[in-house]
PDB file of N, CA and C in Angstrom:
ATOM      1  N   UNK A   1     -68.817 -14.672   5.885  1.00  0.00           N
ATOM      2  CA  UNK A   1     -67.528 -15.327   5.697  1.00  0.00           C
ATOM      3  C   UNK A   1     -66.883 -15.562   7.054  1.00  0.00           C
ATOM      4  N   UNK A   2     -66.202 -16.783   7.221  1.00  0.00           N
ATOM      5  CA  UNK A   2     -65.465 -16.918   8.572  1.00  0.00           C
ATOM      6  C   UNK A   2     -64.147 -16.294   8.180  1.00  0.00           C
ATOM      7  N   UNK A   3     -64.086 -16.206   9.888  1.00  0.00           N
ATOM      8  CA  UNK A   3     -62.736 -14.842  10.325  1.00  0.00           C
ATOM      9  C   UNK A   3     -62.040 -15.975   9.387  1.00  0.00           C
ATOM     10  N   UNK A   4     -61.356 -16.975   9.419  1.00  0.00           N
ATOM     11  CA  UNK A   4     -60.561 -17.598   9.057  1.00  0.00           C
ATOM     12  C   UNK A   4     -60.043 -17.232   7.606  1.00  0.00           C
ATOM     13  N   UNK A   5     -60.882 -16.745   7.172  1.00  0.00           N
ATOM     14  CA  UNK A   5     -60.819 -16.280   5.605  1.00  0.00           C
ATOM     15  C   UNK A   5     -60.514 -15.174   5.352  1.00  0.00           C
ATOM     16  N   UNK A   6     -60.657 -14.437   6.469  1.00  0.00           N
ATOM     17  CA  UNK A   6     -60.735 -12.770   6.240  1.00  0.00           C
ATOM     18  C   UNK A   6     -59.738 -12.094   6.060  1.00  0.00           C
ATOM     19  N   UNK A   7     -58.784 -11.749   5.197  1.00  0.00           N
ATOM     20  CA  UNK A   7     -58.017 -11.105   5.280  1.00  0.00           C
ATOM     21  C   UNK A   7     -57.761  -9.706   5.482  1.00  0.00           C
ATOM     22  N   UNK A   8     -57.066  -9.181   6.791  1.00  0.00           N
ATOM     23  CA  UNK A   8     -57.271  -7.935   7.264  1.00  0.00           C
ATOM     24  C   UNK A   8     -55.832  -6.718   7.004  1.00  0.00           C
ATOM     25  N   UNK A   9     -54.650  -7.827   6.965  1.00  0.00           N
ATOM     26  CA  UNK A   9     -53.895  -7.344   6.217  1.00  0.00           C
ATOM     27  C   UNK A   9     -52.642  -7.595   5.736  1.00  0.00           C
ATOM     28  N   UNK A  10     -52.044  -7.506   4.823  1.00  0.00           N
ATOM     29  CA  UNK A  10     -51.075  -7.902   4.181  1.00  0.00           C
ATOM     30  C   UNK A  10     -49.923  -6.984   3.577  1.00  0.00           C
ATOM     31  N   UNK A  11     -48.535  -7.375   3.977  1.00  0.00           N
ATOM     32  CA  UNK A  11     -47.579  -6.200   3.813  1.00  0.00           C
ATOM     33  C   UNK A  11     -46.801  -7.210   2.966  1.00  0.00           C
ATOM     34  N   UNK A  12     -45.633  -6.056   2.403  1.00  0.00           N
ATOM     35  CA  UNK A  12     -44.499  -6.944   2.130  1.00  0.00           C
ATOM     36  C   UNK A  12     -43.374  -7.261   2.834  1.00  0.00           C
ATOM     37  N   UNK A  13     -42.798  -8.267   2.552  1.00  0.00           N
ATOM     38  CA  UNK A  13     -41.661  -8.487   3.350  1.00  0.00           C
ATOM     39  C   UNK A  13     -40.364  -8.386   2.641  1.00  0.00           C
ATOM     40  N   UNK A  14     -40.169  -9.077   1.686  1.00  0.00           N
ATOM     41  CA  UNK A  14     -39.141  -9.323   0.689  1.00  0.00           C
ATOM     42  C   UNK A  14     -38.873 -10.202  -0.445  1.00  0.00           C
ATOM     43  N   UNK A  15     -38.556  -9.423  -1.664  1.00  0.00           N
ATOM     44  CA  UNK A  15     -38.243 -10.577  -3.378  1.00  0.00           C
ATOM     45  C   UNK A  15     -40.190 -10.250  -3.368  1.00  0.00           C
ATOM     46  N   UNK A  16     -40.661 -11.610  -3.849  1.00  0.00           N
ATOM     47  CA  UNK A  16     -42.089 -11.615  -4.248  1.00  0.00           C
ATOM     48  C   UNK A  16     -42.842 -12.221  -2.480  1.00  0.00           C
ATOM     49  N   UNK A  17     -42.431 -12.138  -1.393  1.00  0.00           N
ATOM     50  CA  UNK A  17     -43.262 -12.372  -0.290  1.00  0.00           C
ATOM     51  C   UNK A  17     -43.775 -11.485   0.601  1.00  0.00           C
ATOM     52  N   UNK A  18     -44.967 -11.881   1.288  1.00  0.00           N
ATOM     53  CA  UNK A  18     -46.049 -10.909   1.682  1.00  0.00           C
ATOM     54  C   UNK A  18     -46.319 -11.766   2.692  1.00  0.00           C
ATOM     55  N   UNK A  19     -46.717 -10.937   4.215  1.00  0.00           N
ATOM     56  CA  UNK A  19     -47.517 -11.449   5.041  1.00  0.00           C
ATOM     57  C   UNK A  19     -48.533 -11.092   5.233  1.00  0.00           C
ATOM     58  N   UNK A  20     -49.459 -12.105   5.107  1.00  0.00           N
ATOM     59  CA  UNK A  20     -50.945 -12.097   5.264  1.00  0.00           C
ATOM     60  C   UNK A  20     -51.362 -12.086   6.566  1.00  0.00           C
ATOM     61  N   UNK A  21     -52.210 -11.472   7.335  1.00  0.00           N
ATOM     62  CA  UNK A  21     -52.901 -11.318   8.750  1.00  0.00           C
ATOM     63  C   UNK A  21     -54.372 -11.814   8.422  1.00  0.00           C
ATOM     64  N   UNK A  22     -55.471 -13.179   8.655  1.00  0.00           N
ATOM     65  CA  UNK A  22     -56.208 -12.819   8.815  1.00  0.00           C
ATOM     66  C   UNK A  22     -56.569 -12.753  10.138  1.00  0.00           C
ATOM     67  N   UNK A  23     -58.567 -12.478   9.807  1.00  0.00           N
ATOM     68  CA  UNK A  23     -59.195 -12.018  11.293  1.00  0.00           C
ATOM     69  C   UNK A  23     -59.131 -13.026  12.601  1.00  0.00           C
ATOM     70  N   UNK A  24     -58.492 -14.033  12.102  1.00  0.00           N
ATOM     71  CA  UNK A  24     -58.753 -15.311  13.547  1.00  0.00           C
ATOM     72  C   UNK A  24     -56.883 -14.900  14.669  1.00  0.00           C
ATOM     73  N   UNK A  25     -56.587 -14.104  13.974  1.00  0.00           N
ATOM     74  CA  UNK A  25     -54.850 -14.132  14.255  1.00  0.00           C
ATOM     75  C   UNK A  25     -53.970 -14.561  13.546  1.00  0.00           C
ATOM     76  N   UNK A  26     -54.178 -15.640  12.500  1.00  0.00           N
ATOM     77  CA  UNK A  26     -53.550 -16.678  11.704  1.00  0.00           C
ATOM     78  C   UNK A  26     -52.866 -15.599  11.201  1.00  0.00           C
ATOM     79  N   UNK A  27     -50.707 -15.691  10.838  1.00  0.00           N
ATOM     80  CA  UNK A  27     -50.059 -14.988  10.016  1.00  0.00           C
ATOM     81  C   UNK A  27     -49.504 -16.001   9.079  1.00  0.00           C
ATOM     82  N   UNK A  28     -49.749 -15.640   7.282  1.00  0.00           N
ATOM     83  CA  UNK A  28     -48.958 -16.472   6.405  1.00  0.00           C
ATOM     84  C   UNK A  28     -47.791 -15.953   5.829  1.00  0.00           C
ATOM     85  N   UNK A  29     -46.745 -16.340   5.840  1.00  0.00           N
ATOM     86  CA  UNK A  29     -45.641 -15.676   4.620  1.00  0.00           C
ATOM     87  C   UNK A  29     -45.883 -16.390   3.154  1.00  0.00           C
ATOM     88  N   UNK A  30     -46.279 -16.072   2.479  1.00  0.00           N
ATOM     89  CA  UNK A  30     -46.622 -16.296   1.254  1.00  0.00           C
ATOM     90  C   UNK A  30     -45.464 -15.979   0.118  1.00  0.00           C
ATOM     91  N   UNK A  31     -44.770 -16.928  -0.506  1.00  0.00           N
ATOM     92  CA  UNK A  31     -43.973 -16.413  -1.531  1.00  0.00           C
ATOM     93  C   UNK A  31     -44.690 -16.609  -3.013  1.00  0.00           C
ATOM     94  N   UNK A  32     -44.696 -16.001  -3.735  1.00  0.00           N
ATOM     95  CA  UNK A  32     -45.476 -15.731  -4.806  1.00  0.00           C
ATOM     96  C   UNK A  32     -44.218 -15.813  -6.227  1.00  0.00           C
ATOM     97  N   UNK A  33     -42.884 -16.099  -5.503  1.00  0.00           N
ATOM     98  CA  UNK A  33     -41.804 -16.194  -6.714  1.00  0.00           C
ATOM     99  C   UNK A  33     -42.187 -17.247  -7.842  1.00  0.00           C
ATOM    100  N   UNK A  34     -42.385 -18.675  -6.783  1.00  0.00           N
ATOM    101  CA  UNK A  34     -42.869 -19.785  -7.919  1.00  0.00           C
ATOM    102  C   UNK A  34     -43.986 -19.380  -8.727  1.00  0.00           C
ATOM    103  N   UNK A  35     -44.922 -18.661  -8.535  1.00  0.00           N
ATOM    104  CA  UNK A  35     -45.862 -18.318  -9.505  1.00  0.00           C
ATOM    105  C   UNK A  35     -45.315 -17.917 -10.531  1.00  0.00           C
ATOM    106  N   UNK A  36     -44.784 -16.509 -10.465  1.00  0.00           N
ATOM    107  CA  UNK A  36     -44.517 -15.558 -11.608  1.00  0.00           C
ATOM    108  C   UNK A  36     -43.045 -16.482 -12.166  1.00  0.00           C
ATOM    109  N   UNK A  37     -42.819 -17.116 -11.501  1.00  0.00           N
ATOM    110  CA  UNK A  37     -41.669 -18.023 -12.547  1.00  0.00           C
ATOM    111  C   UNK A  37     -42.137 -19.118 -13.603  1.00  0.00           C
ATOM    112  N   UNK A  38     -43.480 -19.880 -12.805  1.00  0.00           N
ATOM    113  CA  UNK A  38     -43.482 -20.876 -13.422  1.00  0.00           C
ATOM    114  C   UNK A  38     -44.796 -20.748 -14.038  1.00  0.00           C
ATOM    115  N   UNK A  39     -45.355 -20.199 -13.532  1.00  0.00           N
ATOM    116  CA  UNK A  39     -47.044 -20.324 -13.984  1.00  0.00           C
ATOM    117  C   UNK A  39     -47.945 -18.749 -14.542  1.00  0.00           C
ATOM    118  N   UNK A  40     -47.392 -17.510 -14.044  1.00  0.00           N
ATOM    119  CA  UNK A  40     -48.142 -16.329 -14.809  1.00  0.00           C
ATOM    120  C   UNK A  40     -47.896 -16.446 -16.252  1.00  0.00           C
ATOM    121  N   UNK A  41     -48.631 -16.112 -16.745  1.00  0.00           N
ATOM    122  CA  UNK A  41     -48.963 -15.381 -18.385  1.00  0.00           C
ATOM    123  C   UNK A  41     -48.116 -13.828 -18.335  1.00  0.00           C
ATOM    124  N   UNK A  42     -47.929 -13.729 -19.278  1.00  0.00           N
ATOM    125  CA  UNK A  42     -47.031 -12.625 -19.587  1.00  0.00           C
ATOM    126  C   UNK A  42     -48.015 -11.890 -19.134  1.00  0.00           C
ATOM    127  N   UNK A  43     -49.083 -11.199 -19.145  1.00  0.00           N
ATOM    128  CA  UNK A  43     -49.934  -9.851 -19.057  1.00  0.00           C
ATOM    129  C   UNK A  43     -49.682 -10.214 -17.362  1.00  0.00           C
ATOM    130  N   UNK A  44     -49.454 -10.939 -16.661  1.00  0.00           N
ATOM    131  CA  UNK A  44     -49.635 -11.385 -14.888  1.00  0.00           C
ATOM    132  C   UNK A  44     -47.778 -10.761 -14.867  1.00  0.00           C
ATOM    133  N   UNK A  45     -46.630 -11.506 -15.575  1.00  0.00           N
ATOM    134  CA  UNK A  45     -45.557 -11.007 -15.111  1.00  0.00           C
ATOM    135  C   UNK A  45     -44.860 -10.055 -14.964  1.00  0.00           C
ATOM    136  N   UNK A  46     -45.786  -8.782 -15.699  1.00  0.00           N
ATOM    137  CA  UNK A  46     -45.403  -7.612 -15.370  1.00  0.00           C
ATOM    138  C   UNK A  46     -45.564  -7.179 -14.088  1.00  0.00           C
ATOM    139  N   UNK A  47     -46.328  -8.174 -13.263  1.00  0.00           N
ATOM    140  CA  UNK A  47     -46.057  -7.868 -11.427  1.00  0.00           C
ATOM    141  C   UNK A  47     -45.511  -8.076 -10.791  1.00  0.00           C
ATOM    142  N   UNK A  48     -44.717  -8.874 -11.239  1.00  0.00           N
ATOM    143  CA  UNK A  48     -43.395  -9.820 -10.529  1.00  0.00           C
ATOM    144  C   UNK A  48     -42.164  -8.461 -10.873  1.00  0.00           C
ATOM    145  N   UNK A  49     -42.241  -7.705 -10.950  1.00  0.00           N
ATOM    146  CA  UNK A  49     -41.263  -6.295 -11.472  1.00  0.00           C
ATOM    147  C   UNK A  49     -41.622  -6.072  -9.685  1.00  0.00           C
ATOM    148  N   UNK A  50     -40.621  -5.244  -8.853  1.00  0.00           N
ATOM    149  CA  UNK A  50     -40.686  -4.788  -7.347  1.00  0.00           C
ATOM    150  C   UNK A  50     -41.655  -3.919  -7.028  1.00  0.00           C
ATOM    151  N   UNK A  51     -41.530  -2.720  -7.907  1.00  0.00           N
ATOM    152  CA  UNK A  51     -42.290  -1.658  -8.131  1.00  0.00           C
ATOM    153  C   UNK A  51     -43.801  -1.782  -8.479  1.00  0.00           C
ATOM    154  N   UNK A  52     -44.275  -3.079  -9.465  1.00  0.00           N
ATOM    155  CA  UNK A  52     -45.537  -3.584  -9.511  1.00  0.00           C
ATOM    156  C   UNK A  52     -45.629  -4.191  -8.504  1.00  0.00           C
ATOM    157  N   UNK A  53     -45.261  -5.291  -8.135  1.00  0.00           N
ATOM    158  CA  UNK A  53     -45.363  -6.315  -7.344  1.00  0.00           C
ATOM    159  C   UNK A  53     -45.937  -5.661  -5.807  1.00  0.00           C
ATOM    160  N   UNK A  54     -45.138  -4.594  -5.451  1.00  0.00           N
ATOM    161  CA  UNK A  54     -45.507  -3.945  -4.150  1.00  0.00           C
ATOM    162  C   UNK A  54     -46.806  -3.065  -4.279  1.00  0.00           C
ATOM    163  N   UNK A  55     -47.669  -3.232  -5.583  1.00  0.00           N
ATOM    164  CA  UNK A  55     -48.712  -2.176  -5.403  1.00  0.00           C
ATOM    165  C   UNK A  55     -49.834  -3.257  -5.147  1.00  0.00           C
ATOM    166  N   UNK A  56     -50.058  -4.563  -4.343  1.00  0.00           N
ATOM    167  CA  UNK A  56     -50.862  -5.179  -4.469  1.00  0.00           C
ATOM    168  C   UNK A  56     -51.906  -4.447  -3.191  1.00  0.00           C
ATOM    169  N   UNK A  57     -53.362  -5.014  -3.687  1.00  0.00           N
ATOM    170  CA  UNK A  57     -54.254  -4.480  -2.266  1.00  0.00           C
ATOM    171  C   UNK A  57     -55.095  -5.878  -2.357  1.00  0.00           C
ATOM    172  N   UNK A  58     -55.923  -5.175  -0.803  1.00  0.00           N
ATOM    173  CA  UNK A  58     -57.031  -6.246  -0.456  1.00  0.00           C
ATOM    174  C   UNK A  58     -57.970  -6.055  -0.894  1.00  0.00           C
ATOM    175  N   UNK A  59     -58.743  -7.124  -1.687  1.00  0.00           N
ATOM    176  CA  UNK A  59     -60.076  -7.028  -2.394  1.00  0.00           C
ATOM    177  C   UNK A  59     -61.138  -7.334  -1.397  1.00  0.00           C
ATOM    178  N   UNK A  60     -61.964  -6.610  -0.794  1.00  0.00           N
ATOM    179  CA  UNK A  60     -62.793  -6.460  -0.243  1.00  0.00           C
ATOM    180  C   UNK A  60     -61.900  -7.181   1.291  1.00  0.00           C
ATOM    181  N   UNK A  61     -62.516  -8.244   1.760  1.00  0.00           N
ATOM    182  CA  UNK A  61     -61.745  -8.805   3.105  1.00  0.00           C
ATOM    183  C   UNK A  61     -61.065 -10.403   2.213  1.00  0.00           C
ATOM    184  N   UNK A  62     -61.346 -10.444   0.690  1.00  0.00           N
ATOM    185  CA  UNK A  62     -61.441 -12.091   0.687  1.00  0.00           C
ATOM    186  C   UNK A  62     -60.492 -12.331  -0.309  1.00  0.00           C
ATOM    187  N   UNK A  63     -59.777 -11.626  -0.683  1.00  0.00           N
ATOM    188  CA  UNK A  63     -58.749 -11.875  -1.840  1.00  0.00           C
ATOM    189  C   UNK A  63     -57.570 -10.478  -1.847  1.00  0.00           C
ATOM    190  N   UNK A  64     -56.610 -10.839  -2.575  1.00  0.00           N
ATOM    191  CA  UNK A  64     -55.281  -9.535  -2.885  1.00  0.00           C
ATOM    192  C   UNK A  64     -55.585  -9.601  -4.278  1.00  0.00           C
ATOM    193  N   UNK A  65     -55.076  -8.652  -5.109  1.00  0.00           N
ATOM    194  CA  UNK A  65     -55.032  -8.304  -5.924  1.00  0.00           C
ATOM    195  C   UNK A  65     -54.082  -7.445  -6.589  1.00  0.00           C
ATOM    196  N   UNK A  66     -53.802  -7.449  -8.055  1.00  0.00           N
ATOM    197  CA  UNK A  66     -52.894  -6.552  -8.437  1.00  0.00           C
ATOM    198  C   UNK A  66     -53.453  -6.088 -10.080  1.00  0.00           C
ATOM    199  N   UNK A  67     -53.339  -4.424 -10.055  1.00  0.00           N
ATOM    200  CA  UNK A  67     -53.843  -4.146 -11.463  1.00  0.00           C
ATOM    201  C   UNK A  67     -55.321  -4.130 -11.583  1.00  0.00           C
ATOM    202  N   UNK A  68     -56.134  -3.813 -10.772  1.00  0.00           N
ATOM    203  CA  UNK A  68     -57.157  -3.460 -10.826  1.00  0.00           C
ATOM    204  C   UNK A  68     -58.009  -4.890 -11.464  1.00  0.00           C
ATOM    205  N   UNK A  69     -57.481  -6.088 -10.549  1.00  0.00           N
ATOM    206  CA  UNK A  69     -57.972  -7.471 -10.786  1.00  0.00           C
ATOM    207  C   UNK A  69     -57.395  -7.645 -11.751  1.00  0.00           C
ATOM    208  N   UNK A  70     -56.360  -7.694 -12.358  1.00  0.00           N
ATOM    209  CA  UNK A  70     -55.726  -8.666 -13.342  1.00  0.00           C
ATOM    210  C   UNK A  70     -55.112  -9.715 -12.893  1.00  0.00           C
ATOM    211  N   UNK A  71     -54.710  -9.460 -11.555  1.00  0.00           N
ATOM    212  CA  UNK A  71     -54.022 -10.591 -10.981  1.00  0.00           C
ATOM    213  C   UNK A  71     -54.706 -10.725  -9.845  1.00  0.00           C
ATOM    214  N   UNK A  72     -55.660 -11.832  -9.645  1.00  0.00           N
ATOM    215  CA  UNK A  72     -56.069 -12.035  -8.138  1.00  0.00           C
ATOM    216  C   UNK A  72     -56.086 -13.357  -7.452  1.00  0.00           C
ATOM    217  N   UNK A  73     -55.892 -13.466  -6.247  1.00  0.00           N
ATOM    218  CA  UNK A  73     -55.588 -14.631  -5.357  1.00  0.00           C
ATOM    219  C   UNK A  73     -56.590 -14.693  -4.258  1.00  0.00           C
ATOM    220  N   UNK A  74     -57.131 -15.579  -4.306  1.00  0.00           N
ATOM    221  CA  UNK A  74     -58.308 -15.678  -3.377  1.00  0.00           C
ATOM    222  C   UNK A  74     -57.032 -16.227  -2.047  1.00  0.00           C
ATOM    223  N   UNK A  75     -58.390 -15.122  -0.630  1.00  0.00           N
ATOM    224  CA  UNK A  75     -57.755 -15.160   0.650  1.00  0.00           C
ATOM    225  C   UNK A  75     -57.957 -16.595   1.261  1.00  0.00           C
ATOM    226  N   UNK A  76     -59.153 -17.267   1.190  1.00  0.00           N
ATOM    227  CA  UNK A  76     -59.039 -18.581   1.210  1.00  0.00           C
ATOM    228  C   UNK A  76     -57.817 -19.660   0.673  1.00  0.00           C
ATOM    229  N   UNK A  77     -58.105 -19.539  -0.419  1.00  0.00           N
ATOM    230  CA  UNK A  77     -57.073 -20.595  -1.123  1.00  0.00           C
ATOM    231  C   UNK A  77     -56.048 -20.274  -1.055  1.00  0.00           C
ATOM    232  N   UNK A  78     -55.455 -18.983  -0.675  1.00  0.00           N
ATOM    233  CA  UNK A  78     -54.061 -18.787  -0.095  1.00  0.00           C
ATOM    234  C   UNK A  78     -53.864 -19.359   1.805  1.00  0.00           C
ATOM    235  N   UNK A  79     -54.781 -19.222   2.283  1.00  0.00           N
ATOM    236  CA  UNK A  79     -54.581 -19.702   3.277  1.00  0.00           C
ATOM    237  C   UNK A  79     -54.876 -21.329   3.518  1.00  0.00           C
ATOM    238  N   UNK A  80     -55.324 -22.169   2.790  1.00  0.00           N
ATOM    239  CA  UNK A  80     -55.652 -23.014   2.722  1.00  0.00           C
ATOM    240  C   UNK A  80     -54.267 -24.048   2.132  1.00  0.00           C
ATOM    241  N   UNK A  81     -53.396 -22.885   1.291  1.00  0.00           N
ATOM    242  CA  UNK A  81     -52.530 -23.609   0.558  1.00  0.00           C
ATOM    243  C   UNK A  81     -53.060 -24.105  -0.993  1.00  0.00           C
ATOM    244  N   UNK A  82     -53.733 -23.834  -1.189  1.00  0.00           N
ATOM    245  CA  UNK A  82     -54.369 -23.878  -2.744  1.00  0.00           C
ATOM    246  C   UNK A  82     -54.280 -23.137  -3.970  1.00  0.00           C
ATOM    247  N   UNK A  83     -53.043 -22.487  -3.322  1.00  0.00           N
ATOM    248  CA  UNK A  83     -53.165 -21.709  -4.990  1.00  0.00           C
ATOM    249  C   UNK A  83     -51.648 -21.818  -5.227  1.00  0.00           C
ATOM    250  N   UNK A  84     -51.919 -22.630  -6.664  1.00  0.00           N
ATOM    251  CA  UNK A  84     -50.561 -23.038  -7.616  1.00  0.00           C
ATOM    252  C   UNK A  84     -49.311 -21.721  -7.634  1.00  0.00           C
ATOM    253  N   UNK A  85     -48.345 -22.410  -7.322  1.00  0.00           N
ATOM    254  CA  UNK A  85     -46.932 -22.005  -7.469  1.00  0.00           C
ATOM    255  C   UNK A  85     -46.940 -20.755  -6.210  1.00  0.00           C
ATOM    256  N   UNK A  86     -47.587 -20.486  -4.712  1.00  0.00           N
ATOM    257  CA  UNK A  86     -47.622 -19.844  -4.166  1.00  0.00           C
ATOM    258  C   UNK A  86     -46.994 -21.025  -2.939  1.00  0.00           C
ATOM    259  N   UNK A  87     -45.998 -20.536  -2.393  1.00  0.00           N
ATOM    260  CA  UNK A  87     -45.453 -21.454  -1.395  1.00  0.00           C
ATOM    261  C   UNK A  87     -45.868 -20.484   0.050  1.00  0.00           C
ATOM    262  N   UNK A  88     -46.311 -21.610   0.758  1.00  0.00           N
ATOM    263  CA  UNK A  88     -46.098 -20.864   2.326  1.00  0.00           C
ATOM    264  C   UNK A  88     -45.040 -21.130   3.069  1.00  0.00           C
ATOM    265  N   UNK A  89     -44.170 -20.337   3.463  1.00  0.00           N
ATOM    266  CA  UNK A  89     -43.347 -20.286   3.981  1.00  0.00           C
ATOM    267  C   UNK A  89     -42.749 -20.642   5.620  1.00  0.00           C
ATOM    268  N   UNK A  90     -44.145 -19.975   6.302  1.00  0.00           N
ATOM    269  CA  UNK A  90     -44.220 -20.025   8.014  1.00  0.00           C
ATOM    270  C   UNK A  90     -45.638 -20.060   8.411  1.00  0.00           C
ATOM    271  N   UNK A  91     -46.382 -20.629   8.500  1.00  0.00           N
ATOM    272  CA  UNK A  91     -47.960 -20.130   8.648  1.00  0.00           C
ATOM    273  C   UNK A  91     -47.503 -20.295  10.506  1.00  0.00           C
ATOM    274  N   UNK A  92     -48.268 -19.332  10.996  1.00  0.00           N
ATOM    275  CA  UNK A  92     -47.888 -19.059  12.454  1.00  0.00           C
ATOM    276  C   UNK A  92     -49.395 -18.974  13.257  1.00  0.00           C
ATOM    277  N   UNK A  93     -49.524 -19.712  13.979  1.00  0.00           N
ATOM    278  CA  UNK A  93     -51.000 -20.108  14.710  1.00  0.00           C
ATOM    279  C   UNK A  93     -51.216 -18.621  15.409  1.00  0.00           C
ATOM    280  N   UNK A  94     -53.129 -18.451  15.908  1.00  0.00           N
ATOM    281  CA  UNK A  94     -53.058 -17.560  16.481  1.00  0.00           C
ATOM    282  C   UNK A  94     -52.590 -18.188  17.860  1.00  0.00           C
ATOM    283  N   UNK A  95     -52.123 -16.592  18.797  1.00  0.00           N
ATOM    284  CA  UNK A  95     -52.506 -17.227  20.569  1.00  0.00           C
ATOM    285  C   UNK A  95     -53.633 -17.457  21.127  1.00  0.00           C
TER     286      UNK A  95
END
């Protein structure tokens, strides 16, 4: 997999957004509000709760996840901008 894809790590910041680090330097702020507003299934919006929402991890280097894969977002298509109702906020080049 290219670094570009790799996601090495991801925190929260605030509401439903997370910054993503992958391996090339690339940082995304990812808001994930439009999802769980407009597009999760009820069994997905129980993550949009703070307390769920903040237990997400990294699936191997190539995706996040929440719930032991009930909810997952590929690290690509988040960085790419491809995944529905996930807005990027600041994508910030490496140096």
């Amino acid at each position: 997999m290219s670094k570009a894809y790799q996601l090495i790590q991801a925190e929260f910041v605030k509401d439903h957004v997370l910054r993503l680090c992958y391996a090339d330097g690339v940082e995304i702020l990812a808001d994930f509000g439009p999802y769980f507003k407009d597009l999760a299934t009820p069994k997905e919006r129980v993550f949009a709760r703070p307390e769920r929402f903040k237990r997400f991890k990294i699936y191997g280097d190539h995706a996040l996840e929440w719930g032991h894969s009930a909810l997952v977002f590929s690290a690509e298509r988040l960085r790419k901008g491809r995944s529905p109702g996930v807005l990027l906020l600041r994508p910030k080049a490496a140096a």
